[in-house]
C-alpha atoms as a PDB file:
ATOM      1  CA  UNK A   1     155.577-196.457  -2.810  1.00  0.00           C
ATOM      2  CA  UNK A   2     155.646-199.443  -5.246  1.00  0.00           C
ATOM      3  CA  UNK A   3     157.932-201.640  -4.067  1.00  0.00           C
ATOM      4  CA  UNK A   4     159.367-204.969  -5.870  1.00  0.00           C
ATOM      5  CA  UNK A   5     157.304-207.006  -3.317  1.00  0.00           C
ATOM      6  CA  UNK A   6     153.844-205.016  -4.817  1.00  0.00           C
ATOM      7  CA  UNK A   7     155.078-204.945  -8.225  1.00  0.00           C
ATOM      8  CA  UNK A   8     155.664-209.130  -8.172  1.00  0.00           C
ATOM      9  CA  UNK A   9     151.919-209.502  -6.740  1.00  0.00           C
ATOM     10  CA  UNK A  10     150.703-206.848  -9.576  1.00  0.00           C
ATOM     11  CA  UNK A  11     152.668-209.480 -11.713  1.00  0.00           C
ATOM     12  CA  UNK A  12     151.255-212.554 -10.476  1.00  0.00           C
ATOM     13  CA  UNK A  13     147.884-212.010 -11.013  1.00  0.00           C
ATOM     14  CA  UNK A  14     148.648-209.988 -14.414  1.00  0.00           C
ATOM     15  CA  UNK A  15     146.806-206.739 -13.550  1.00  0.00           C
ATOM     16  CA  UNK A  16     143.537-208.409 -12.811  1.00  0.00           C
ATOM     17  CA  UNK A  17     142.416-206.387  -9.489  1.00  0.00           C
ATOM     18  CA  UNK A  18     139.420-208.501  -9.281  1.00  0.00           C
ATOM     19  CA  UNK A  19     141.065-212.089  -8.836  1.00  0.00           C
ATOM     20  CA  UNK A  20     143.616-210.122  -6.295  1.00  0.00           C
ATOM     21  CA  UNK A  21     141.010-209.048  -4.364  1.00  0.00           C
ATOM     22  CA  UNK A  22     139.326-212.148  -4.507  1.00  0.00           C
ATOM     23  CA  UNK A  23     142.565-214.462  -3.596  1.00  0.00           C
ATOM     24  CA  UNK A  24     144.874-212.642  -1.537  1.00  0.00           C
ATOM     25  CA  UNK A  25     143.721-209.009  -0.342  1.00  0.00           C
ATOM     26  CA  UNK A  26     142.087-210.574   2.538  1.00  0.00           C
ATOM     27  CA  UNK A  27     144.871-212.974   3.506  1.00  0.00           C
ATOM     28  CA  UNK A  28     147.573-210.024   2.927  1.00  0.00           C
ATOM     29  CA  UNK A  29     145.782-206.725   3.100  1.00  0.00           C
ATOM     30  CA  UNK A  30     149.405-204.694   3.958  1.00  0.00           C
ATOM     31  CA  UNK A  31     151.172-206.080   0.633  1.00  0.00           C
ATOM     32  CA  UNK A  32     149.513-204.006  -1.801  1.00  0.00           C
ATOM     33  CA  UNK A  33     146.412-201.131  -1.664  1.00  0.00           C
ATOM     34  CA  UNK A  34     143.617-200.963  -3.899  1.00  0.00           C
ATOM     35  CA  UNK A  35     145.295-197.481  -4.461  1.00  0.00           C
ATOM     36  CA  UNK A  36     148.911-198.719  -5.273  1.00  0.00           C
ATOM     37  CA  UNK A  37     147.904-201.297  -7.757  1.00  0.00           C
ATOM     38  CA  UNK A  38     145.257-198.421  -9.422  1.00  0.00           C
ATOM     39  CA  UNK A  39     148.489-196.111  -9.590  1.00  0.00           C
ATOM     40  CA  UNK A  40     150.468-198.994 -11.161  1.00  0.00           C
ATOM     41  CA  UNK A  41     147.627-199.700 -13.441  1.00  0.00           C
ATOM     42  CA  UNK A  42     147.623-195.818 -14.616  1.00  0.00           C
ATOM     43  CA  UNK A  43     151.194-195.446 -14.932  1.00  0.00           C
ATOM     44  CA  UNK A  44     151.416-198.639 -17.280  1.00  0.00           C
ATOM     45  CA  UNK A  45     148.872-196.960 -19.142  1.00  0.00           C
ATOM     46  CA  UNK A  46     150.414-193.330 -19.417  1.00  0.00           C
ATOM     47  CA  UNK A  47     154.188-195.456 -20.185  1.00  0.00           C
ATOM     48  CA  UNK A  48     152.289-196.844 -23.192  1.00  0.00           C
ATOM     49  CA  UNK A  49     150.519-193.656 -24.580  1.00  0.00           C
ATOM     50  CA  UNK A  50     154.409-192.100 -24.368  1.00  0.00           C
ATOM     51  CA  UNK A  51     155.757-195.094 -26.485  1.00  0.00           C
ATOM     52  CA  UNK A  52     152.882-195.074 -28.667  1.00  0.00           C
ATOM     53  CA  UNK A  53     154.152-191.559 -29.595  1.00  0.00           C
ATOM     54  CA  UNK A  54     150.586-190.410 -28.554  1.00  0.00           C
ATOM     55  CA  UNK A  55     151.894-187.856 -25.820  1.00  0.00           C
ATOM     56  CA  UNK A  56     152.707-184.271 -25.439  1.00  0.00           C
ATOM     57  CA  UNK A  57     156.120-183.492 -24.253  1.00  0.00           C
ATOM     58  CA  UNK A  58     154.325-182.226 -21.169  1.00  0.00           C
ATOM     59  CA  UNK A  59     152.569-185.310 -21.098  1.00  0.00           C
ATOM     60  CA  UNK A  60     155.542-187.928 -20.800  1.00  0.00           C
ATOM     61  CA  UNK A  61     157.435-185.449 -18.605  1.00  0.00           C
ATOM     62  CA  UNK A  62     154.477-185.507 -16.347  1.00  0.00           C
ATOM     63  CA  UNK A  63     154.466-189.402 -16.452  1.00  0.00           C
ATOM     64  CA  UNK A  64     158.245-189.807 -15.937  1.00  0.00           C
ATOM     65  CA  UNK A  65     157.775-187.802 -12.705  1.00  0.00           C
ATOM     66  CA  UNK A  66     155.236-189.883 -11.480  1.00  0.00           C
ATOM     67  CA  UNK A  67     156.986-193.055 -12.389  1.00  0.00           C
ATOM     68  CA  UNK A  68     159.917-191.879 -10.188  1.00  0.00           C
ATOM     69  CA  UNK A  69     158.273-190.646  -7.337  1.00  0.00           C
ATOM     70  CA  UNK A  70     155.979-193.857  -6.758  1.00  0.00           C
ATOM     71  CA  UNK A  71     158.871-196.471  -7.720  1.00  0.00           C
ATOM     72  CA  UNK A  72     160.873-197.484  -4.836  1.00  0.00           C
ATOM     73  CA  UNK A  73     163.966-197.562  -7.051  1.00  0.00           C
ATOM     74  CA  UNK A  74     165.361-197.670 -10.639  1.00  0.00           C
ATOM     75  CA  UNK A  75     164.621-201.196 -10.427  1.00  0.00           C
ATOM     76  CA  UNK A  76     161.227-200.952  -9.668  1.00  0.00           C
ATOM     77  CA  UNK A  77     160.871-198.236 -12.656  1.00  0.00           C
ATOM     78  CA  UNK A  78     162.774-200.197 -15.225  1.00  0.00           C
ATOM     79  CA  UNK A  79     160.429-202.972 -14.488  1.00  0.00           C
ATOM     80  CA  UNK A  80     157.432-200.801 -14.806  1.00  0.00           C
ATOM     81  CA  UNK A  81     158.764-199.796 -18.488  1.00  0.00           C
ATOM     82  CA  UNK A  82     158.993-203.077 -19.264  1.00  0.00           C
ATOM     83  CA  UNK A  83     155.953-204.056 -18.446  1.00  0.00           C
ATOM     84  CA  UNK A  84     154.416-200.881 -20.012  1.00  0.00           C
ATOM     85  CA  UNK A  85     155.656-202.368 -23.634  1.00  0.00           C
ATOM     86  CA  UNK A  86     154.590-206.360 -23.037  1.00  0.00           C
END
């Protein structure tokens, strides 16, 4: 579950899973798995091939599920739209 917590530490470090696990993944290992921040990383991806008009209507239906059942809230998924169209 992507929490706002995960999604601000996905945030700080801009996506880059390498300086994450370099810098805080050893100091913090319970704030955010490798496999939350891949599944953030693929659903910002999926978001953008939707509003790049690139996606079967199966396709974005598929992602929209999977955006609500990993976001905590409709917080957390209106921030992951956002950041699917910086």
């Amino acid at each position: 579950m992507i929490t706002l917590a995960k999604l601000n530490t996905y945030r700080k470090f801009r996506g880059d899973s390498d300086s994450w696990d370099r810098m805080v993944k050893a100091q913090d290992p319970d704030e955010i798995t490798y496999e939350e921040w891949s599944a953030v990383d693929l659903i910002l991806q999926s978001l953008r091939i939707v509003r790049g008009g690139m996606a079967t209507p199966e396709f974005a239906e598929q992602t929209f599920e999977k955006l609500n059942a990993m976001a905590e809230d409709q917080s957390i998924r209106d921030q992951l739209i956002e950041l699917a169209m910086l």
